[in-house]
PDB file of N, CA and C in Angstrom:
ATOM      1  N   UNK A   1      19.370  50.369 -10.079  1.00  0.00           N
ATOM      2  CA  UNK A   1      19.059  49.423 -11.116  1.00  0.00           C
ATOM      3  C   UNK A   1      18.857  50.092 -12.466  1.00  0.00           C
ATOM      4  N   UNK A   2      19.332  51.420 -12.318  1.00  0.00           N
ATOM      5  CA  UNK A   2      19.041  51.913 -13.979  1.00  0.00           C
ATOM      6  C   UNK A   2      17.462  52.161 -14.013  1.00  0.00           C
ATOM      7  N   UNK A   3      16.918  52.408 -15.432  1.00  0.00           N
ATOM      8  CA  UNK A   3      15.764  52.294 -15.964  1.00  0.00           C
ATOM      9  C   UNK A   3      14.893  51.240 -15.375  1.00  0.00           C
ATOM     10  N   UNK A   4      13.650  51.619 -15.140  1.00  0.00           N
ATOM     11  CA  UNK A   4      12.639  51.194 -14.944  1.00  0.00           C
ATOM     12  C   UNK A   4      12.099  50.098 -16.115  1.00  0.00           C
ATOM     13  N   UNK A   5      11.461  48.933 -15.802  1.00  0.00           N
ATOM     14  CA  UNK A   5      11.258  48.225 -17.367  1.00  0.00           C
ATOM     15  C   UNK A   5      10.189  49.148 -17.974  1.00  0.00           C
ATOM     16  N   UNK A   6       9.032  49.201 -17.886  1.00  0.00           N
ATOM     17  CA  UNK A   6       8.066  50.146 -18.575  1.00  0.00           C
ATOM     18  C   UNK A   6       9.068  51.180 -19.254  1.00  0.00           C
ATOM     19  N   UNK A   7      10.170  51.707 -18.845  1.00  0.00           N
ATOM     20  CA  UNK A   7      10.765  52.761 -19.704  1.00  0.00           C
ATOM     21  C   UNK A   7      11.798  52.414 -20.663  1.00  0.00           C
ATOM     22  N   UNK A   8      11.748  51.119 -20.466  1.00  0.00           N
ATOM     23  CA  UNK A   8      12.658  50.301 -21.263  1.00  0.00           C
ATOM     24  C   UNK A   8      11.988  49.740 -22.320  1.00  0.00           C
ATOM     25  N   UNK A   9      11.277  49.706 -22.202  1.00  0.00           N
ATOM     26  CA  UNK A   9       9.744  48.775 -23.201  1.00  0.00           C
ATOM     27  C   UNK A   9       9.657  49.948 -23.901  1.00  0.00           C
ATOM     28  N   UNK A  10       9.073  50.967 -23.476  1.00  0.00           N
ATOM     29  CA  UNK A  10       8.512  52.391 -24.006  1.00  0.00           C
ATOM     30  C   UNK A  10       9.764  52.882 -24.910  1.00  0.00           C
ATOM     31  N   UNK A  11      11.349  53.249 -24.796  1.00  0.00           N
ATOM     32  CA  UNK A  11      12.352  53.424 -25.594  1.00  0.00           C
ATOM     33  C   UNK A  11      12.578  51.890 -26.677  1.00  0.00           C
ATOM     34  N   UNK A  12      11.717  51.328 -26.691  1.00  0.00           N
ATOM     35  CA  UNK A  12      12.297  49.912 -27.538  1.00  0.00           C
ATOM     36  C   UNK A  12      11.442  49.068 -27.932  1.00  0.00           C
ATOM     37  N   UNK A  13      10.519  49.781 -28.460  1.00  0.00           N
ATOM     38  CA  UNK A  13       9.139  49.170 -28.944  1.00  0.00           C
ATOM     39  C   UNK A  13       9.870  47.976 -30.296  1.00  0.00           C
ATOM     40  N   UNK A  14      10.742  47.974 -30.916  1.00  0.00           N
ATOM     41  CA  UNK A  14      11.470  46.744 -31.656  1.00  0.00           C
ATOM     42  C   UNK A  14      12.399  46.356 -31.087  1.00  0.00           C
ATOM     43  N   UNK A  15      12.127  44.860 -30.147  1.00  0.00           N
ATOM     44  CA  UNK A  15      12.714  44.327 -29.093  1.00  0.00           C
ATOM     45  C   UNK A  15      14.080  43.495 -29.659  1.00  0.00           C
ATOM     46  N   UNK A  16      13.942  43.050 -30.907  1.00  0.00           N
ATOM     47  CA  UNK A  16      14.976  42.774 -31.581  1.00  0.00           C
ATOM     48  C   UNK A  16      16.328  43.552 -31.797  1.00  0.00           C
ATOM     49  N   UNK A  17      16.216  44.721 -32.489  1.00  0.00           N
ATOM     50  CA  UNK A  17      16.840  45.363 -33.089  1.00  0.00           C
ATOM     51  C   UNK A  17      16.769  45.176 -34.857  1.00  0.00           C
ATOM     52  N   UNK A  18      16.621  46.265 -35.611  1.00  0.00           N
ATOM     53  CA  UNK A  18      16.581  45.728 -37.025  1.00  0.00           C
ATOM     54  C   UNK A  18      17.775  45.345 -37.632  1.00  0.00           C
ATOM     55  N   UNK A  19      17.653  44.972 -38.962  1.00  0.00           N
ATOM     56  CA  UNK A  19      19.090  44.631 -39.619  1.00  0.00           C
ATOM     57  C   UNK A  19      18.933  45.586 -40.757  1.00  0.00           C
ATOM     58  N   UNK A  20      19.715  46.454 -40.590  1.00  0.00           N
ATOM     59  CA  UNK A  20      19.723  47.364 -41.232  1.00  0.00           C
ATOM     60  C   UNK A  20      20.859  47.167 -42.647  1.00  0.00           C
ATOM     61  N   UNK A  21      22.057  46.812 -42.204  1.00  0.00           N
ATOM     62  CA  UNK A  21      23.179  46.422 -43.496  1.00  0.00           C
ATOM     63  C   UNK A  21      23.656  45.048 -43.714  1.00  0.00           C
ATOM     64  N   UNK A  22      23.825  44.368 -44.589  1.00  0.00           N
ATOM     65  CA  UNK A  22      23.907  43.290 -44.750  1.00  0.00           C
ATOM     66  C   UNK A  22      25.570  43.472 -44.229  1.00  0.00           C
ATOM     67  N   UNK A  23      26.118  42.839 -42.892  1.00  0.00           N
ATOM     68  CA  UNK A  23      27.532  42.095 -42.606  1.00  0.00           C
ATOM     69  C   UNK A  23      28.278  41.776 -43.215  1.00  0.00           C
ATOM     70  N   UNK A  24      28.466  41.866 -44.256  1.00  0.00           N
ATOM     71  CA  UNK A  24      29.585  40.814 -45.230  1.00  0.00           C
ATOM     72  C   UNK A  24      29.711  42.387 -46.075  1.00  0.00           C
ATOM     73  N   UNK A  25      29.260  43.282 -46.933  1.00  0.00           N
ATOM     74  CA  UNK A  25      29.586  44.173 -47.551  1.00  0.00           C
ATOM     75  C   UNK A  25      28.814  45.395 -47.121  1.00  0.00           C
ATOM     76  N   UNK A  26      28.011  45.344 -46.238  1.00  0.00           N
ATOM     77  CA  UNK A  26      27.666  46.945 -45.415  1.00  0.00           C
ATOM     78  C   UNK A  26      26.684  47.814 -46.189  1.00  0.00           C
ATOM     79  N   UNK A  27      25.977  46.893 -47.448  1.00  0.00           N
ATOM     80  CA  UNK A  27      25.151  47.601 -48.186  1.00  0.00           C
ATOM     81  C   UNK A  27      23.571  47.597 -47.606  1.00  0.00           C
ATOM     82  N   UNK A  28      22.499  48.688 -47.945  1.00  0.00           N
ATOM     83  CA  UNK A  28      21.649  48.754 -46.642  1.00  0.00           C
ATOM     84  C   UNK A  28      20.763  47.455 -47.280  1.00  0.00           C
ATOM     85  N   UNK A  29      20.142  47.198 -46.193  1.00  0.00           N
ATOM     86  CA  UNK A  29      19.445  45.624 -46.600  1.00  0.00           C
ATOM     87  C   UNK A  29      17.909  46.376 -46.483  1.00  0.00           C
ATOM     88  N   UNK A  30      17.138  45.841 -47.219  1.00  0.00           N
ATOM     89  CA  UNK A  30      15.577  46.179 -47.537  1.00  0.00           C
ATOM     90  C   UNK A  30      15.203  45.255 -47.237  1.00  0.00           C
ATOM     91  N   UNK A  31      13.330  45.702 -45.888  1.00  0.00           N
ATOM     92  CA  UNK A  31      13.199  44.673 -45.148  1.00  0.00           C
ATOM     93  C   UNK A  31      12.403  43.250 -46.263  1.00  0.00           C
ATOM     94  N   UNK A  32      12.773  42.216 -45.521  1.00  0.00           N
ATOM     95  CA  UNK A  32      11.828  40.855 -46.661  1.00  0.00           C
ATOM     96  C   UNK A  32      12.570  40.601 -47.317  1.00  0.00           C
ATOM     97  N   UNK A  33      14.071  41.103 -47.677  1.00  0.00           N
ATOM     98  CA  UNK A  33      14.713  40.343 -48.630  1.00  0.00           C
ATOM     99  C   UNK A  33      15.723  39.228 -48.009  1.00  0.00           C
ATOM    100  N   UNK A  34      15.671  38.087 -48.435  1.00  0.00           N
ATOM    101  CA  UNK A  34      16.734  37.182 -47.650  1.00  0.00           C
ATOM    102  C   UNK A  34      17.936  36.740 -48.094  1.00  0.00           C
ATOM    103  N   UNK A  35      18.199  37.779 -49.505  1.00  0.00           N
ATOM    104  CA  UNK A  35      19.834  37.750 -49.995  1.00  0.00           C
ATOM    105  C   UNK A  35      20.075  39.485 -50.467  1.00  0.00           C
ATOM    106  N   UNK A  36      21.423  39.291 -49.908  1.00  0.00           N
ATOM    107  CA  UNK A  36      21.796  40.821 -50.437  1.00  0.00           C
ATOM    108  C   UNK A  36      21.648  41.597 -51.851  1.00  0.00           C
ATOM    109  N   UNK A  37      21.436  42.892 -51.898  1.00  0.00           N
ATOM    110  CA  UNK A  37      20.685  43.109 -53.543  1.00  0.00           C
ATOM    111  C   UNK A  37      22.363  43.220 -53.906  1.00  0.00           C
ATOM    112  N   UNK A  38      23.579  43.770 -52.961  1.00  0.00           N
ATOM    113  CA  UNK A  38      24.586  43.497 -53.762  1.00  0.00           C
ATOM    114  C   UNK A  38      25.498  42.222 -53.709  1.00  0.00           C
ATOM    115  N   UNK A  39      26.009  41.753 -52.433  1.00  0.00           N
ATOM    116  CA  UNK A  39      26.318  40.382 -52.893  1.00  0.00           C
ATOM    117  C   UNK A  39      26.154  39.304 -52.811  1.00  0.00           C
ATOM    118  N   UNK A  40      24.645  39.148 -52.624  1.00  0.00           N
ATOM    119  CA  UNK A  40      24.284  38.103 -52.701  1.00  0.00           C
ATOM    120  C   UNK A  40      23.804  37.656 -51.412  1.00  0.00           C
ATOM    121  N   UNK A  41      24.723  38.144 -50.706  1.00  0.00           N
ATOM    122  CA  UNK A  41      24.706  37.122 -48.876  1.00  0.00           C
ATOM    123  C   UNK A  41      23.408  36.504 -48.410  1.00  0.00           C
ATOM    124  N   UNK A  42      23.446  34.997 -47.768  1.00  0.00           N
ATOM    125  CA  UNK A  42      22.463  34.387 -47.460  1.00  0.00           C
ATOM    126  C   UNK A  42      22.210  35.045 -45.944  1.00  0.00           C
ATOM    127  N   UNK A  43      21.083  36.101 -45.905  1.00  0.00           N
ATOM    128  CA  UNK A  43      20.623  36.925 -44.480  1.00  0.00           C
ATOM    129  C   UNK A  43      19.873  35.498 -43.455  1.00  0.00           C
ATOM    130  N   UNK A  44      19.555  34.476 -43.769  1.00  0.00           N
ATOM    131  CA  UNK A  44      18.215  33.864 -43.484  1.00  0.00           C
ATOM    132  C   UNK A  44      18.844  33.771 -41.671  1.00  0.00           C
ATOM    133  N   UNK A  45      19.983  32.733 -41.891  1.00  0.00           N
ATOM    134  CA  UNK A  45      20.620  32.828 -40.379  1.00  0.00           C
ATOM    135  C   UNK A  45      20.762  33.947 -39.520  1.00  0.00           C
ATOM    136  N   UNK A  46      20.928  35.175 -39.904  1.00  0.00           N
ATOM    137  CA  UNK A  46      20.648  36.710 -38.825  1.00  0.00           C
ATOM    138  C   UNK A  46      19.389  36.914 -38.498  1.00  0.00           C
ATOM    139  N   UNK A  47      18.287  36.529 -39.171  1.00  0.00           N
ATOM    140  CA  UNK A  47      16.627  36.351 -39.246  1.00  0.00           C
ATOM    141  C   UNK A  47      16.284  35.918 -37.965  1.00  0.00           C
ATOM    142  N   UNK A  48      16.699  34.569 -38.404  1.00  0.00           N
ATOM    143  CA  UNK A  48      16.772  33.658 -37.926  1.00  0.00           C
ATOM    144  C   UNK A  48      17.174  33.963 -36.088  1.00  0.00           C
ATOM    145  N   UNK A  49      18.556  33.990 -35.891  1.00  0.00           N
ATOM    146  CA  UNK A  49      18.660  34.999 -34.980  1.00  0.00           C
ATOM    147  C   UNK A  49      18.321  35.810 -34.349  1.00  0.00           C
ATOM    148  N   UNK A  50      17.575  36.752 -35.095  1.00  0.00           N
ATOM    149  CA  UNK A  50      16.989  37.852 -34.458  1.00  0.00           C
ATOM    150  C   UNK A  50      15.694  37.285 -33.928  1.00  0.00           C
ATOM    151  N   UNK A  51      14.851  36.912 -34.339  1.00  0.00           N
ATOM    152  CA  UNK A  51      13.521  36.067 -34.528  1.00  0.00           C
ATOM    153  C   UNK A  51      13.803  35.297 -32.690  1.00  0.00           C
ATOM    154  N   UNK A  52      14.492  34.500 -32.917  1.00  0.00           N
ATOM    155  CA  UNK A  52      14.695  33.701 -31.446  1.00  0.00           C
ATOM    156  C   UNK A  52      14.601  34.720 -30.573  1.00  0.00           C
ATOM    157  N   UNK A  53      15.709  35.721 -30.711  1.00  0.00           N
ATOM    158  CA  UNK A  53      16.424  36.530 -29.833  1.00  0.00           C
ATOM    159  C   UNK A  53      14.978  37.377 -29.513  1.00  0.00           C
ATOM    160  N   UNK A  54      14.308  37.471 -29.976  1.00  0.00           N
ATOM    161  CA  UNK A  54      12.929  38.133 -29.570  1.00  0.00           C
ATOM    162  C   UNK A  54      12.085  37.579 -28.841  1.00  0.00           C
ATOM    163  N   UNK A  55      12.227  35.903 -29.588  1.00  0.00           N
ATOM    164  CA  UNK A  55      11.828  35.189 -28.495  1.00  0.00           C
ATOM    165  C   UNK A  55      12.047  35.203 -27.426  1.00  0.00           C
ATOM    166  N   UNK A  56      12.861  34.465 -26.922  1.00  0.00           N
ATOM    167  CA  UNK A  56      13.742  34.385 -25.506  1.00  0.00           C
ATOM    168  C   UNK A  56      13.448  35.556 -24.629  1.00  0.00           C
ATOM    169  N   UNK A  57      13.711  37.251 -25.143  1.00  0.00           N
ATOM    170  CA  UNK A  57      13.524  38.113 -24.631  1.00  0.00           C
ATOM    171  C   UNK A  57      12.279  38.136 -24.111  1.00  0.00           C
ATOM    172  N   UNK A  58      11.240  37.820 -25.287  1.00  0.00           N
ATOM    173  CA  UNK A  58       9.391  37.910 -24.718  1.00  0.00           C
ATOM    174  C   UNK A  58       9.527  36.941 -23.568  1.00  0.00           C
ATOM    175  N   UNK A  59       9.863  36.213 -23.347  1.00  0.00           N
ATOM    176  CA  UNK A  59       9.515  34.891 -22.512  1.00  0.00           C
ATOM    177  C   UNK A  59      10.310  35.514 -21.332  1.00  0.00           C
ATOM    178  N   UNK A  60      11.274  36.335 -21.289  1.00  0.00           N
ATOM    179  CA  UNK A  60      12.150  36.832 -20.042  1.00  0.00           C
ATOM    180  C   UNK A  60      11.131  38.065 -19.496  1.00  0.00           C
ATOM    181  N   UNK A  61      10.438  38.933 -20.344  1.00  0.00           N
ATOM    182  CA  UNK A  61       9.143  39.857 -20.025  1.00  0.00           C
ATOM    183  C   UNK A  61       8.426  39.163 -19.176  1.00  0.00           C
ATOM    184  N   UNK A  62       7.666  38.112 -19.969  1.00  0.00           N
ATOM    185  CA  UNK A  62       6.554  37.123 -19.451  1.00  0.00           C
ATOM    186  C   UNK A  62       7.019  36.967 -18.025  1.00  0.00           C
ATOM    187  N   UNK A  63       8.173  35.790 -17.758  1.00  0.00           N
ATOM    188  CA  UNK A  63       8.336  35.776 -16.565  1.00  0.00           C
ATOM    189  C   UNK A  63       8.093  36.582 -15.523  1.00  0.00           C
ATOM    190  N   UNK A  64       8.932  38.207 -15.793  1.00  0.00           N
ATOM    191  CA  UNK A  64       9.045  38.896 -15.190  1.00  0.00           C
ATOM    192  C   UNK A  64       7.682  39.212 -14.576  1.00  0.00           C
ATOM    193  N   UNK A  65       6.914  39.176 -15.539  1.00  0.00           N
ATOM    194  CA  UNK A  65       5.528  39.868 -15.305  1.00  0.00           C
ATOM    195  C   UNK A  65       4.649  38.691 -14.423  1.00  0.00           C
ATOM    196  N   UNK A  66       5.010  37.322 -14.820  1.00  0.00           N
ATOM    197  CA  UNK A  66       4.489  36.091 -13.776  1.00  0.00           C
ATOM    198  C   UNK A  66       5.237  36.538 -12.349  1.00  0.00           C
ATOM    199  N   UNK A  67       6.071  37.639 -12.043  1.00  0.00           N
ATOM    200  CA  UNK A  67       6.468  37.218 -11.016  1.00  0.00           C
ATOM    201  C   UNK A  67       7.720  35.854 -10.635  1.00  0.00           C
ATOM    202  N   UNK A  68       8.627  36.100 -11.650  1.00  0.00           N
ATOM    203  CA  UNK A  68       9.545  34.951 -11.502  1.00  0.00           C
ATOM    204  C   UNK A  68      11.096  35.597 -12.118  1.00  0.00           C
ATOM    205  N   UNK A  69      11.593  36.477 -11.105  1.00  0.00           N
ATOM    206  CA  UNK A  69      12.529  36.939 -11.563  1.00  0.00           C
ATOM    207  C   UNK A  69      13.801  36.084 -12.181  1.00  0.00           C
ATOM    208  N   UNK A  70      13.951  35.210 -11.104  1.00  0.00           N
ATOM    209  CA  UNK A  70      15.332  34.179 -11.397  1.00  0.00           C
ATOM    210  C   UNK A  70      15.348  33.851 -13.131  1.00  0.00           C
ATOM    211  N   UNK A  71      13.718  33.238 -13.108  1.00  0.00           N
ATOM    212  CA  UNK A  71      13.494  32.712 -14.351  1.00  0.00           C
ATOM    213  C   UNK A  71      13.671  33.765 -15.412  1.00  0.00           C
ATOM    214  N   UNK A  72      13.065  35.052 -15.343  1.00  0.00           N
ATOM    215  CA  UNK A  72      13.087  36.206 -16.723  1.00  0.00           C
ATOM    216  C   UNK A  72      14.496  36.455 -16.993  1.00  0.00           C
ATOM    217  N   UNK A  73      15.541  36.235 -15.433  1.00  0.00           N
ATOM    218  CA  UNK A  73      16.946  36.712 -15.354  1.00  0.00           C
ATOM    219  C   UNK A  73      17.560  35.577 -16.593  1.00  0.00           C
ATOM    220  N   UNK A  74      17.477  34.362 -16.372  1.00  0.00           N
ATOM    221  CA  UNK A  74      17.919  33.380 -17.278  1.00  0.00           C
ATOM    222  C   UNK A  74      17.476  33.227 -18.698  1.00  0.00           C
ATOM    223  N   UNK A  75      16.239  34.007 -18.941  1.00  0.00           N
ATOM    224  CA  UNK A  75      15.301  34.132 -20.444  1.00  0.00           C
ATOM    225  C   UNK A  75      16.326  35.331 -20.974  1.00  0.00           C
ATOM    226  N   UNK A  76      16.230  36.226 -20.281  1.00  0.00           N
ATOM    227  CA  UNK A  76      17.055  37.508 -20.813  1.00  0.00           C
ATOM    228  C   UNK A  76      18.265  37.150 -20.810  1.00  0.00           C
ATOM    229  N   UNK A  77      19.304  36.256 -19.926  1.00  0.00           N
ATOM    230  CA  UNK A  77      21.076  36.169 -20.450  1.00  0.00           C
ATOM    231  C   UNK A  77      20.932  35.416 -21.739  1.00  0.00           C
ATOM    232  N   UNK A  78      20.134  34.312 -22.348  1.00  0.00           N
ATOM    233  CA  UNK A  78      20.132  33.364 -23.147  1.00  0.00           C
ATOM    234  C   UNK A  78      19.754  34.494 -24.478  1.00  0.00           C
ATOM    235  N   UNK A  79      18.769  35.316 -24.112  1.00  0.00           N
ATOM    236  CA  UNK A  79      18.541  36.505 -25.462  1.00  0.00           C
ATOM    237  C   UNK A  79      19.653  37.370 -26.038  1.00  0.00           C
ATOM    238  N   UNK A  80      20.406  37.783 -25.220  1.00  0.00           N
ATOM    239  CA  UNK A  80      21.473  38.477 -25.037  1.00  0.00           C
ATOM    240  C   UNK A  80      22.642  37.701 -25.176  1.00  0.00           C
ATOM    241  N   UNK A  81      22.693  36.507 -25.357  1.00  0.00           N
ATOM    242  CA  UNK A  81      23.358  35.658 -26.409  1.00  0.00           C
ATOM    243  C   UNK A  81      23.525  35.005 -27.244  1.00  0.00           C
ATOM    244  N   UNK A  82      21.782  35.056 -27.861  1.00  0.00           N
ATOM    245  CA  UNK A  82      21.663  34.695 -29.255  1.00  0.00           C
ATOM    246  C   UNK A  82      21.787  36.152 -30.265  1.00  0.00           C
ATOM    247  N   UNK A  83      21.503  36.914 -29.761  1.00  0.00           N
ATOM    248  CA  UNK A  83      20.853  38.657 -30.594  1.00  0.00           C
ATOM    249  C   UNK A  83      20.928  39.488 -29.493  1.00  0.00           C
ATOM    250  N   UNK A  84      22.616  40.186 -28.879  1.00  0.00           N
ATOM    251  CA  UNK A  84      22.714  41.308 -28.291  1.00  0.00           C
ATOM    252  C   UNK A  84      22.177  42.380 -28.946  1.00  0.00           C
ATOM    253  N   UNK A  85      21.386  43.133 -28.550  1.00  0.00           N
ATOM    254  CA  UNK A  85      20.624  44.281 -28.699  1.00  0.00           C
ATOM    255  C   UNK A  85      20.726  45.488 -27.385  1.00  0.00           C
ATOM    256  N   UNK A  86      20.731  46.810 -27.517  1.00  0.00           N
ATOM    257  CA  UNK A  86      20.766  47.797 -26.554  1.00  0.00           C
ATOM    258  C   UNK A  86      20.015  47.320 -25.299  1.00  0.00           C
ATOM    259  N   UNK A  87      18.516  46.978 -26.094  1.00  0.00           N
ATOM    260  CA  UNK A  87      17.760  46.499 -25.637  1.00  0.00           C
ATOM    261  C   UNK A  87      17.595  45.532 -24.198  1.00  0.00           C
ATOM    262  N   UNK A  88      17.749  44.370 -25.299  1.00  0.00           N
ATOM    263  CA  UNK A  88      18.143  42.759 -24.310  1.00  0.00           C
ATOM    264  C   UNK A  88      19.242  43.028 -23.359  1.00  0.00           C
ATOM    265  N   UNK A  89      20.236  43.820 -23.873  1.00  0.00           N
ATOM    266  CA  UNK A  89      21.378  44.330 -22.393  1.00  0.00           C
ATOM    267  C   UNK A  89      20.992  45.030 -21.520  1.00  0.00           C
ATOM    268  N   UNK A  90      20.124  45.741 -21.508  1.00  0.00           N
ATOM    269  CA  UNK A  90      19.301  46.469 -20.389  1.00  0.00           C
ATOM    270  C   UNK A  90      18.377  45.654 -19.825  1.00  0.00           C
ATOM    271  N   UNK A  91      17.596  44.742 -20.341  1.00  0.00           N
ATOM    272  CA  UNK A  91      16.479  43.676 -19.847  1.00  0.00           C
ATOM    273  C   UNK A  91      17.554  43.300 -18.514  1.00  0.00           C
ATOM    274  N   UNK A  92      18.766  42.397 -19.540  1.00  0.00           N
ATOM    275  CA  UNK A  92      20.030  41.788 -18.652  1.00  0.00           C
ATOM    276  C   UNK A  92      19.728  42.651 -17.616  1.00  0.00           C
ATOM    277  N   UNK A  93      20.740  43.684 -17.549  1.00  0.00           N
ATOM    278  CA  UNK A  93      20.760  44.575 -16.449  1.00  0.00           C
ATOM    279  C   UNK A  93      20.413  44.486 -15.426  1.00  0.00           C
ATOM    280  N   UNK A  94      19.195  44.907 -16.221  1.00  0.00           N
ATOM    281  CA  UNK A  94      18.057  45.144 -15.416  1.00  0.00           C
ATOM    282  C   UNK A  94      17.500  43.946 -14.213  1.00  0.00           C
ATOM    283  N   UNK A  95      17.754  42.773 -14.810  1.00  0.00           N
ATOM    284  CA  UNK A  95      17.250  41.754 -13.683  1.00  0.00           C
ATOM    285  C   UNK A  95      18.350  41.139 -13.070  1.00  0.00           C
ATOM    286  N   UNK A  96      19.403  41.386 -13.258  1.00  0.00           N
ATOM    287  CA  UNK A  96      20.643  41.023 -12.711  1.00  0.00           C
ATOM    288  C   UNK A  96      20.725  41.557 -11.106  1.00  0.00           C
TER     289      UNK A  96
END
């Protein structure tokens, strides 16, 4: 099964992943800003994104940790398709 979760948690203390360049022109994005300093781009929807995608993931933890694998298995595919992250693909993995 790969990695252990505790060692998965422990390598990935930002369960999201950050957004480091704004998508549309690749310039680095500074965190809190919600338009690009060069062109402009509206970030709010990748936020947005990511934000859920953290969600979903916590709630696939939770489960896990209630003891409800099926359920964390279905929290984690739904994370891992709002905001693929190294991360959330190993959660996947992992409870697959």
């Amino acid at each position: 099964m790969g990695m252990e979760l505790h060692e998965l948690t422990a390598k990935n203390q930002n369960l999201a992943g950050p957004l480091q360049k704004c998508p549309i022109c690749r310039a680095s994005w500074v965190e809190g800003e919600v338009f690009c300093r060069r062109c402009g781009a509206d970030m709010t929807w990748i936020l947005d994104a990511q934000r859920l995608g953290r969600t979903l993931l916590l709630r696939a933890l939770a489960a896990l940790a209630c003891g409800d694998p099926r359920r964390a298995a279905a929290w984690a595919r739904r994370a891992r398709l709002v905001h693929s992250t190294p991360f959330s693909r190993e959660v996947a993995r992992f409870l697959e």
